[in-house]
Structures are given as structure tokens and as C-alpha cells.
Protein backbone atom coordinates (compact mmCIF):
# COMPACT_ATOMS: atom_id res chain seq x y z
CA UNK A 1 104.39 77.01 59.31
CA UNK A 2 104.89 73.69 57.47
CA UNK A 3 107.42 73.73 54.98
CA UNK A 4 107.16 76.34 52.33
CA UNK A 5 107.29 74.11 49.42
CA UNK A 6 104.79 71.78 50.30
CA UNK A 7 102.14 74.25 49.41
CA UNK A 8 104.22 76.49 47.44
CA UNK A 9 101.67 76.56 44.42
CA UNK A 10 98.78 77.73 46.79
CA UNK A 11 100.54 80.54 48.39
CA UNK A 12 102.18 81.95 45.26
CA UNK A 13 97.71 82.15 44.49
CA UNK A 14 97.83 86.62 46.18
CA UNK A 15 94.50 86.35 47.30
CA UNK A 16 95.64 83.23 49.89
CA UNK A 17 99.43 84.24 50.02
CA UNK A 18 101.83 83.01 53.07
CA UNK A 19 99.02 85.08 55.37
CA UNK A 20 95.92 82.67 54.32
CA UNK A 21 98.22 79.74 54.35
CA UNK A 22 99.03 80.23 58.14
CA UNK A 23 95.75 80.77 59.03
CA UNK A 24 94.52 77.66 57.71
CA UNK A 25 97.57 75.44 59.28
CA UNK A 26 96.45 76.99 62.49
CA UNK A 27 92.63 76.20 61.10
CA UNK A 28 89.94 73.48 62.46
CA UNK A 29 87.22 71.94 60.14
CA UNK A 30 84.30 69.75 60.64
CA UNK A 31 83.33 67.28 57.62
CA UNK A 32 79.86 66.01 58.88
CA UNK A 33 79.35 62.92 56.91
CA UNK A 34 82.33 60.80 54.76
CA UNK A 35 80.43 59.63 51.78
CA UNK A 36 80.59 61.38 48.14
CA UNK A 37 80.63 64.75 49.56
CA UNK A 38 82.53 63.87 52.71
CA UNK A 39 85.63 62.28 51.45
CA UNK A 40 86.17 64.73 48.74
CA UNK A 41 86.24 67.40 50.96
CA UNK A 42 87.97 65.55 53.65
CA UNK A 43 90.90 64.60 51.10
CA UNK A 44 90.64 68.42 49.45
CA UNK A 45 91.38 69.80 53.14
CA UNK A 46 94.20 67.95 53.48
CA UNK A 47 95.67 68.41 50.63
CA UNK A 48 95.42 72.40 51.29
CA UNK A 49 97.15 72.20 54.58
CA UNK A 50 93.91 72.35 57.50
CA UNK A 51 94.88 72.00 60.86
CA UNK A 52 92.54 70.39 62.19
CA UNK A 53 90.33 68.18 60.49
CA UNK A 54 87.34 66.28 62.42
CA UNK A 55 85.58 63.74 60.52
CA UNK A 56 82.13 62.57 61.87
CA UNK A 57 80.42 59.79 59.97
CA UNK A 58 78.41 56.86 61.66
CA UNK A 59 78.25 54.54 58.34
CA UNK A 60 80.94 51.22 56.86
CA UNK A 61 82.46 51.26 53.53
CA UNK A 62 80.81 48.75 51.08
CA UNK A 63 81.82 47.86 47.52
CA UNK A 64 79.33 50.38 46.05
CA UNK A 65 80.43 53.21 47.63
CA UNK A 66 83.86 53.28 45.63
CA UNK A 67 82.65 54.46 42.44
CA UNK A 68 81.99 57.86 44.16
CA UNK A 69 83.68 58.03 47.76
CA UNK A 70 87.46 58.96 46.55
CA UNK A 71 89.09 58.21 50.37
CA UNK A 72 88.34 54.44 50.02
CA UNK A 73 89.17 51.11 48.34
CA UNK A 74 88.34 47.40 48.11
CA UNK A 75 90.65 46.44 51.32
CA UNK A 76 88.54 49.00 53.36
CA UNK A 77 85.20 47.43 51.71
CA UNK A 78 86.25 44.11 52.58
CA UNK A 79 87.39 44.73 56.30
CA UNK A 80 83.80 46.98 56.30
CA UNK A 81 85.52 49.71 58.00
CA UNK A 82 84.16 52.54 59.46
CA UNK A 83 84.31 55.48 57.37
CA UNK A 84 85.75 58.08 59.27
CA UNK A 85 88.50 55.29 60.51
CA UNK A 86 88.82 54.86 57.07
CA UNK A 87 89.66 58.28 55.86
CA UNK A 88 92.02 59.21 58.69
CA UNK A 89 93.64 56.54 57.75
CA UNK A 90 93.96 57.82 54.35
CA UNK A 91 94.40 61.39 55.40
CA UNK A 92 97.23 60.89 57.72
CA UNK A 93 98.94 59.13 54.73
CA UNK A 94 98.24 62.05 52.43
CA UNK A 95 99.56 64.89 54.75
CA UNK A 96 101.16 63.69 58.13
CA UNK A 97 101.71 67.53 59.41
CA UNK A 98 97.87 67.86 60.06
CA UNK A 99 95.84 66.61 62.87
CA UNK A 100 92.80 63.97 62.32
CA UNK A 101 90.33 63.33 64.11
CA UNK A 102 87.64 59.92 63.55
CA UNK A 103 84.78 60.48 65.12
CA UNK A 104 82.23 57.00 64.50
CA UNK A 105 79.37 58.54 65.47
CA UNK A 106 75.92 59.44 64.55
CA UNK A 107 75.46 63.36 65.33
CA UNK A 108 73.35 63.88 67.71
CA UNK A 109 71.35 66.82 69.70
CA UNK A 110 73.80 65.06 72.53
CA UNK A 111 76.72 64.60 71.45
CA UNK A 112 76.88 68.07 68.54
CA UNK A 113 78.30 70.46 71.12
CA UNK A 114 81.24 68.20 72.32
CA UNK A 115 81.83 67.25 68.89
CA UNK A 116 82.09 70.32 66.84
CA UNK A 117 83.56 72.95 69.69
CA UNK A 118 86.04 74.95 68.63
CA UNK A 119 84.97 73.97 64.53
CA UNK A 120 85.35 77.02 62.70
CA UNK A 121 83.80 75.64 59.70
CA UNK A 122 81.15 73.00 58.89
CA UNK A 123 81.04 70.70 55.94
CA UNK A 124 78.11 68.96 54.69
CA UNK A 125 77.97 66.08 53.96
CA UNK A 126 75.01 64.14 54.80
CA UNK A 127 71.75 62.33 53.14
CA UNK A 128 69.05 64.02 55.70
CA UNK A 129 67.28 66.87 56.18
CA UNK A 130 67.16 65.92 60.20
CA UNK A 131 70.98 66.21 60.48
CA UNK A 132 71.11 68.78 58.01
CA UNK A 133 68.50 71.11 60.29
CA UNK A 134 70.51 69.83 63.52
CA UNK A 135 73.67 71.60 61.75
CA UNK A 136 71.70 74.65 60.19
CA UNK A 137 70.31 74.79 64.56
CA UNK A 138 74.29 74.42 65.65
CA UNK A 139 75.48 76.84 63.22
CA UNK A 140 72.69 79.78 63.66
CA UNK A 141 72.90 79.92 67.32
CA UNK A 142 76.46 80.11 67.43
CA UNK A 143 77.45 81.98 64.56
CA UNK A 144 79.41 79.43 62.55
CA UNK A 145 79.29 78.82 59.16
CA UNK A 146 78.55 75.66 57.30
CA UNK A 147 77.98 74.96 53.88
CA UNK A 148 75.21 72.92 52.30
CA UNK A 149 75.45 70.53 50.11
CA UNK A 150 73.53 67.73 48.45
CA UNK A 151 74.36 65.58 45.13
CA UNK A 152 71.48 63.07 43.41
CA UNK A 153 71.54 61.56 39.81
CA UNK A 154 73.21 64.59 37.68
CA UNK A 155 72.21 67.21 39.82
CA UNK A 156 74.15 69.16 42.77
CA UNK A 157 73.37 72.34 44.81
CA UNK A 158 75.39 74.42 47.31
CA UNK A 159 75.27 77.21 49.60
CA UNK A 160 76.90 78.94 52.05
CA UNK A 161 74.99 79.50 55.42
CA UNK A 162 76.98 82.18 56.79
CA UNK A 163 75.07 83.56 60.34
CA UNK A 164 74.30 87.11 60.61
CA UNK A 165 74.62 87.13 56.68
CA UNK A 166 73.08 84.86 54.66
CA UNK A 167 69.60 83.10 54.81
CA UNK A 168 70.19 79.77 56.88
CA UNK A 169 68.37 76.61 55.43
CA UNK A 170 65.17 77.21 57.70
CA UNK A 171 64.48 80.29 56.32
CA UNK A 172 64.26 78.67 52.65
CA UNK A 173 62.81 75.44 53.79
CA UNK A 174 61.24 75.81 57.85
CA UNK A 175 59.53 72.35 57.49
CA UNK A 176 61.05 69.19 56.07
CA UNK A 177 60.31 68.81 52.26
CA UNK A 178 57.12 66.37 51.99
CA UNK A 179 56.26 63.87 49.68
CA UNK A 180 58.83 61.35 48.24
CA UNK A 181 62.08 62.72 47.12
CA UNK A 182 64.75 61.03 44.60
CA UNK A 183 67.55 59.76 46.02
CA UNK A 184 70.66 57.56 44.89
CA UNK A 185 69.02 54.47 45.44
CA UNK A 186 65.78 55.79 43.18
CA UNK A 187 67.68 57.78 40.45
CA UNK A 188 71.73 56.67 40.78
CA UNK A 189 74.64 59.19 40.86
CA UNK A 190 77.21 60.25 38.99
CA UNK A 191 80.40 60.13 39.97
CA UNK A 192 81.76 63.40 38.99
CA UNK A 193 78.78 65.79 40.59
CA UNK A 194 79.64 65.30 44.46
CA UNK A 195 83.39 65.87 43.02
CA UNK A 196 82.25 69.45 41.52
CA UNK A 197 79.24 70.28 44.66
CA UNK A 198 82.29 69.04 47.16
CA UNK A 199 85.50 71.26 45.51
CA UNK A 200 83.00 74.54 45.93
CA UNK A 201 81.98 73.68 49.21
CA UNK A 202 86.09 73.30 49.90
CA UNK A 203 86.87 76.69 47.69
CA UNK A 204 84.45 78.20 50.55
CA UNK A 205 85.89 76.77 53.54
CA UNK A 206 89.32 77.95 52.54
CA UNK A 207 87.77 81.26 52.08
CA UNK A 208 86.92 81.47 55.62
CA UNK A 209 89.58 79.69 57.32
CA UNK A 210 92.50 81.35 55.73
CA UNK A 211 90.63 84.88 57.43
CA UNK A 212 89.05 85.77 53.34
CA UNK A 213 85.51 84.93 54.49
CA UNK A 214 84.38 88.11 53.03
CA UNK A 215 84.98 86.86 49.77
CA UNK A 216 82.97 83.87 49.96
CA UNK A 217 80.04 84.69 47.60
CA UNK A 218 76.38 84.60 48.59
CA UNK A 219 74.88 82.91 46.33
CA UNK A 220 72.83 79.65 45.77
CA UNK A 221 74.49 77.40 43.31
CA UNK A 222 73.06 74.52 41.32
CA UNK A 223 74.64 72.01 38.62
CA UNK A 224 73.71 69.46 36.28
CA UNK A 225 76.73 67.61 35.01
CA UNK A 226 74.88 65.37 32.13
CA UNK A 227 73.71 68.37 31.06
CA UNK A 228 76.18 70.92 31.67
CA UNK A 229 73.72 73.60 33.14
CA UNK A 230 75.14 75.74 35.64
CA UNK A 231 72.89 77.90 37.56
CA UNK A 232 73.53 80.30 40.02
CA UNK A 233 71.06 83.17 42.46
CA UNK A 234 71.80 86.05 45.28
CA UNK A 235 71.14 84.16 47.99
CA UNK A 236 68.57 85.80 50.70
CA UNK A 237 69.51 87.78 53.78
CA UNK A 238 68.40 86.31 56.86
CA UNK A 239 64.49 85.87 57.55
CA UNK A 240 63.11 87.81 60.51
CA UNK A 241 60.39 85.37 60.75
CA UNK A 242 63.00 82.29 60.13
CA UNK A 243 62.30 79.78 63.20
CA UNK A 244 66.25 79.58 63.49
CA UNK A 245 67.59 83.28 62.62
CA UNK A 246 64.64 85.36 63.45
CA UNK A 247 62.59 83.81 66.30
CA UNK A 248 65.68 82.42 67.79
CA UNK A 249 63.85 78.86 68.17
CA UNK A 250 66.12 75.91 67.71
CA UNK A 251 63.77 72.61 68.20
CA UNK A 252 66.37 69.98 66.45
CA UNK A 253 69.51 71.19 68.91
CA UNK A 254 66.53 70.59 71.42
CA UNK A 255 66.02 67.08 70.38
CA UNK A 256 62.22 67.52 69.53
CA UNK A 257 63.09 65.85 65.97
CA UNK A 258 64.91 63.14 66.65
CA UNK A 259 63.41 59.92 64.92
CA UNK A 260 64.93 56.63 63.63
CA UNK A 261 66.18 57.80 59.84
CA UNK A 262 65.60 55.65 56.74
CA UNK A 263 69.18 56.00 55.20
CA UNK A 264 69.10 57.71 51.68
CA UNK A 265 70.50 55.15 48.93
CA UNK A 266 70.61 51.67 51.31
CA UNK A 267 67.39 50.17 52.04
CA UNK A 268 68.64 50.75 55.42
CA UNK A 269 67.07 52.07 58.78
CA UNK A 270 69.21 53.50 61.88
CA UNK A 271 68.09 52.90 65.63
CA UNK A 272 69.50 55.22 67.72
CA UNK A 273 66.92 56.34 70.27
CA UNK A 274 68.87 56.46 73.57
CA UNK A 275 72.72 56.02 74.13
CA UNK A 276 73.22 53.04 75.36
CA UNK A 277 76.83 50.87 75.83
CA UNK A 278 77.07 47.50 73.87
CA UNK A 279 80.13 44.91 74.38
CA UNK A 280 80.37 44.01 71.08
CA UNK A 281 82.02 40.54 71.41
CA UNK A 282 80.09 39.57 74.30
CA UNK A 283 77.03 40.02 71.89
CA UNK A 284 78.59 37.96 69.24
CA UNK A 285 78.87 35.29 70.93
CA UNK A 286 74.99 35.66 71.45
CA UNK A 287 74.18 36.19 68.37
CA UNK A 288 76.49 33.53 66.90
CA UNK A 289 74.40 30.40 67.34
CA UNK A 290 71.30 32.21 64.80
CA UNK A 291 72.86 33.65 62.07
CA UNK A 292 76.82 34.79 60.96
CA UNK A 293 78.73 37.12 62.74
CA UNK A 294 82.00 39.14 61.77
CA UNK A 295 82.85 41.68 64.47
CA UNK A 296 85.61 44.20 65.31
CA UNK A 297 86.80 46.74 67.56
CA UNK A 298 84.82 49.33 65.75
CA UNK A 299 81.07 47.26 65.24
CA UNK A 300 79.30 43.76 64.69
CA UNK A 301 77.97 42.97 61.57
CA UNK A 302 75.34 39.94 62.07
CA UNK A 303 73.63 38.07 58.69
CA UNK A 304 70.17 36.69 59.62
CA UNK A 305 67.67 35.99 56.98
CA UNK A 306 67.43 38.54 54.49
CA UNK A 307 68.72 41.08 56.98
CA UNK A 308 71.61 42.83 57.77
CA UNK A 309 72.40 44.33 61.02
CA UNK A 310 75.75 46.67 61.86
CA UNK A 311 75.85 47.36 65.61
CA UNK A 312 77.82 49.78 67.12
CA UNK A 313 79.41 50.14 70.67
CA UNK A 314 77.28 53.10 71.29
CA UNK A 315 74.04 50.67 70.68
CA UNK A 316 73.30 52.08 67.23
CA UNK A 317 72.27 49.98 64.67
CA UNK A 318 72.14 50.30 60.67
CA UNK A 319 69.40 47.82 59.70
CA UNK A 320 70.05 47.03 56.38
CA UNK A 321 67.11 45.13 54.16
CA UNK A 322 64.53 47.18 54.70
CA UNK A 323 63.00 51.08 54.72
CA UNK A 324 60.39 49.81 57.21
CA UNK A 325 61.11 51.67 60.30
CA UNK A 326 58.41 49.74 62.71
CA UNK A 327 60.39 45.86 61.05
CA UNK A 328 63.91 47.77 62.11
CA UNK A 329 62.70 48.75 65.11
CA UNK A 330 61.83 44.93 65.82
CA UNK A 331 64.52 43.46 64.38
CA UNK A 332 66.76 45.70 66.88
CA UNK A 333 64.37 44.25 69.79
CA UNK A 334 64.64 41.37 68.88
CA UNK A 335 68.19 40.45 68.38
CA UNK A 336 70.18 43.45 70.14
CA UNK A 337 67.75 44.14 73.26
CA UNK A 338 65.57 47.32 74.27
């Protein structure tokens, strides 16, 4: 056990006690996504003593993420820094008894089982339904919780998806919402809702990694902070004819989803169609002679035009510019290779 007085005020809470405290040092957490959500909890965890915290987040800091990302500041804005570098930085600063773990990555049917094994808990933290059903696939078919989240304008909602339990998100939602659907880029955020959607979504994970999972309450949970309308239902047992906990089908894990994404908030697209390597300064110096380049151990930023492109050494791209997913897919071609 860490010191005792270090997180004296949590154990002295009976529910937790010295008990739940040891059983979160010895703990191992998964924040999937470092953005509003994502570096609240990430910073929450901390805080509370988690073992183990993984951080997996395949997007750069920029200026307008500070008024809602807590982790970051200006210095990591201007150095663009990866975000998960970024909050392990700030993380190991905050509480140097824990373990960290940076992960700049886009998660992937690939790469999901080497990335969350041994993850007792999953955070949520992301803009898309696609990673959000790759999770909710993960999770189901081997029984470990995550907890959904998703922040816009005012409005927050949460849930607990708790296998075996609780109704998973395919069960509420078995096809991707249709039609267009607000986002902060369309109707803004406020600063304070991913705090209040993030701290529940935390309250829950300390639940279950300090061994009080039993406690975490099923229910569906939704929040307007302009407003101040809190809202909250039973949440559903599992479906028996939910694709995921019922028929036992899990078509995102099997990659039959996987699509370039149109990034909520950035008039930005993502490549990422095959895994591919990419010496980043050998392309600079390609790229160098048509546009400017800044580039680092972590990605290459190039300025052409009215475009933006972020490459990273796995041969991702962020195109940034653009929601155009056929102009992204040629500006990769053209500028980064097929």
C-alpha cells in the first residue's frame, strides 16, 4: 500500500475503507479516448490511487481543446503533442506511485485485444459510435465492464454496461443512429458537462475496482447543465435478441465496420485502412519542398493549401479541412502514398 496519508480522506469514506483502497492500488484501467471525458477521468484516477492506468487516444492537443480537456495547456498546444503523451506526462506529475501507460493509437479490431488485456475497467471517452460499438463488442464477449459516456452542448448521458447484468449499448441502439447528429462543432460545449458525465463515470469505476461493483447502480443517467435537469431510468437487463449479448455476434471486433471516421467537432477525416510503417522524417523531407512541415518523434504535421495533414508512424492520418471522406482519402494518396 502507498502511504496511508496520501489518500487518507478516501479511506476514512466506510464504504471504500483501507480494503477498497488496496484493491484499487493493485487496480488496472483503460481510458479510451483523452479529450473532455478522457482527461477528466484520466486525472480523477490518479488522483484516487489506480494502479494501472492505460491511456489510448490517437488525436494532438490544439488551442481549443483547453477550455474543456483539464490534463493540458498552451505549451502542450504549441508543441501539438499527442494526447495520451500529454497526459502521462501530467499524470506521472500528479501521482508518481502509479503506473502510466501512453498508448498513441487509434483502437482498432487489431490492435483492441493487445491493448486492453488484463483492463478491468473501460472508460469512455470517445466521439464515435464505431469505437464506441468496437468497445461495447470487447466488453460483451469478455465480460468486462465499461462505461458510456458522451457530452454535446449542455447535455451529458452515462451508463454502465456491466456484462451478464445490464443491457450493453447494442441492445438499446443495434444499428448506428441515422441521420445527422449535433456535435461540438454544430452546437459547442460546455465546459462543466464532460466534468459532471466524466466524475460519474469515475464514481463507477472505483466502484468496481476497489471489489464494490455491486453497488454500482443500473441506471441510465442524463444531464443538462444550462438547465439543471437531471434525469435518471432502471436501465434494461440484457436483450436475448441483442446482436452482442444475446446472439453472441460481434461484427465490429470482426472488423466488418471499419471505415475512415469523420472526427466529431474538427472538420477532420482519419485514414487508417491498413497498418502500415511510415519514417516520419524521411517523409518530411519529401514533403518539405510543397508545403510546411513541423515533425517529431511522435507525428508530422504538413500545411498545404487549405489543408492540414497529421501523420502518424503507424500511417494514420488526421486530415484536417474537410468532412469529405473521398477529398481525405485523396489527399492521403496523394501526398503520403497508398
Amino acid at each position: 500500500m502507498p502511504p496511508a496519508d496520501r489518500y487518507s480522506r478516501q479511506v476514512r469514506f466506510a464504504p471504500l475503507g483501507e480494503d477498497g483502497q488496496g484493491r484499487l492500488a493493485a487496480s488496472r484501467a483503460a481510458v479510451i479516448g483523452c479529450g473532455a471525458l478522457g482527461s477528466f477521468q484520466a486525472a480523477a484516477l490518479a488522483r484516487a490511487g489506480t494502479g494501472q492506468i492505460r491511456i489510448i487516444d490517437r488525436d494532438y492537443v490544439e488551442l481549443n481543446n483547453l477550455q474543456r480537456q483539464w490534463l493540458f495547456d498552451e505549451s502542450d498546444a504549441a508543441e501539438a503533442l499527442p494526447k495520451a503523451v500529454a497526459a502521462a506526462r501530467k499524470l506521472r506529475a500528479i501521482n508518481s506511485e502509479i503506473e502510466v501507460v501512453a498508448d498513441v493509437a487509434d483502437l482498432t479490431p487489431a490492435n483492441i485485444g493487445d491493448l486492453l488485456e488484463d483492463c478491468q475497467v473501460l472508460l469512455d471517452g470517445t466521439d464515435n459510435f464505431e469505437t464506441r460499438y468496437l468497445k461495447n463488442d470487447y466488453a460483451v464477449s469478455r465480460g468486462v465492464p465499461w462505461l458510456y459516456g458522451a457530452v454535446v452542448g449542455s447535455y451529458g448521458l452515462t451508463m454502465p454496461v456491466l456484462p451478464g447484468s445490464t443491457c450493453c449499448l447494442k441492445c438499446l441502439y443495434p444499428e448506428q443512429p441515422s441521420g445527422p447528429q449535433p456535435t461540438c462543432e454544430t452546437a459547442g460545449v460546455l465546459n462543466t458537462v464532460p466534468s459532471l458525465i466524466a466524475s460519474l463515470q469515475v464514481s463507477a469505476a472505483v466502484q468496481i475496482l476497489s471489489g464494490n461493483a455491486s453497488a454500482v447502480a443500473h441506471r441510465i443517467t442524463t444531464a443538462d447543465v444550462w438547465t439543471g435537469a437531471i434525469r435518471q431510468i432502471n436501465q434494461p437487463a440484457p436483450l436475448a435478441d441483442c446482436p452482442a449479448c444475446g446472439r453472441r455476434i460481434f461484427s465490429h471486433l470482426e472488423g466488418k465496420h471499419r471505415t475512415p471516421i469523420s472526427l466529431c467537432g474538427r472538420n477532420a477525416v482519419q485514414i487508417h485502412e491498413r497498418a502500415r510503417t511510415v519514417e516520419l522524417a524521411a517523409l518530411a523531407e519529401q514533403l518539405r519542398p510543397l508545403g510546411a512541415v513541423r515533425v517529431n518523434e511522435f507525428a508530422l504535421r504538413f500545411f498545404v493549401e487549405r489543408y492540414e495533414l497529421t501523420v502518424f508512424p503507424d500511417g494514420r492520418a488526421i486530415i484536417k479541412g474537410t468532412n469529405d471522406i473521398g477529398l481525405a482519402r485523396s489527399l492521403y494518396a496523394r501526398y503520403i502514398g497508398l
